[in-house]
Protein backbone atom coordinates (compact mmCIF):
# COMPACT_ATOMS: atom_id res chain seq x y z
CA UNK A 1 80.13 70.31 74.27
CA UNK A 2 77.46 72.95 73.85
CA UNK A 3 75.90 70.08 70.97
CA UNK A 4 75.84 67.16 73.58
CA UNK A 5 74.01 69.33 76.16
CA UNK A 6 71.23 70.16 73.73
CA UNK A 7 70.68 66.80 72.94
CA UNK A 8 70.74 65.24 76.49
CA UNK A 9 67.91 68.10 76.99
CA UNK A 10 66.40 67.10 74.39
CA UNK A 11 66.46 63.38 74.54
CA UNK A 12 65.07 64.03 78.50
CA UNK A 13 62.33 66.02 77.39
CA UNK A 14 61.33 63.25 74.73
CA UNK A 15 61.78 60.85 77.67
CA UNK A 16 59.00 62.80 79.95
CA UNK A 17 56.61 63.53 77.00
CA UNK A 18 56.31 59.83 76.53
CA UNK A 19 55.70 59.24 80.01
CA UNK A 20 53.42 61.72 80.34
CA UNK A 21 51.70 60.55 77.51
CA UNK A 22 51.18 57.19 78.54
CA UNK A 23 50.13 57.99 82.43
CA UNK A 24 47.23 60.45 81.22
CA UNK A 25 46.36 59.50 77.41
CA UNK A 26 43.76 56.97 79.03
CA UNK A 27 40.34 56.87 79.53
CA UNK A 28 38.12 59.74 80.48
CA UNK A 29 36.85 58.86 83.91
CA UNK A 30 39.96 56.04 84.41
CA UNK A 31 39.98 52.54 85.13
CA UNK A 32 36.44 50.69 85.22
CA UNK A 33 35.75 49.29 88.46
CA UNK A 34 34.64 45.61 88.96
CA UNK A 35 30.80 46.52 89.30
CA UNK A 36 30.90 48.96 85.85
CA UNK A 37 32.71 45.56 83.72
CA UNK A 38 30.48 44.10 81.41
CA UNK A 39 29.63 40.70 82.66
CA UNK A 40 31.68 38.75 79.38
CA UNK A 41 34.77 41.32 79.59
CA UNK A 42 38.17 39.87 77.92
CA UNK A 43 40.24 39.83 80.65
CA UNK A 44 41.26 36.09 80.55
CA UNK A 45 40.24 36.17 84.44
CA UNK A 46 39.25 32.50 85.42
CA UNK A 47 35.81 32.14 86.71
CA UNK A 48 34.03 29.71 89.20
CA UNK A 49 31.38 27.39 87.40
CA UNK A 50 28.30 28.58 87.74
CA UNK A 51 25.55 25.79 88.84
């Protein structure tokens, strides 16, 4: 029983390390805003036709 416990702990603790670890493993400042994106970014994002 003892055995089981230690690995639910353990698989929880793997569970939150990952999630940490993907919420704050990004970039320095964060996101970029819309006025810091380069102006040919790769975002797929459809844009108007410019005339």
């Amino acid at each position: 029983m003892g055995l089981i416990l230690l690995e639910a702990l353990g698989a929880g603790l793997l569970l939150i390390l990952i999630v940490w670890w993907t919420m704050f493993s990004g970039r320095n400042k964060g996101e970029l805003h819309d006025e810091d994106r380069p102006a040919d970014d790769d975002t797929g994002a459809r844009r108007p036709p410019e005339q």
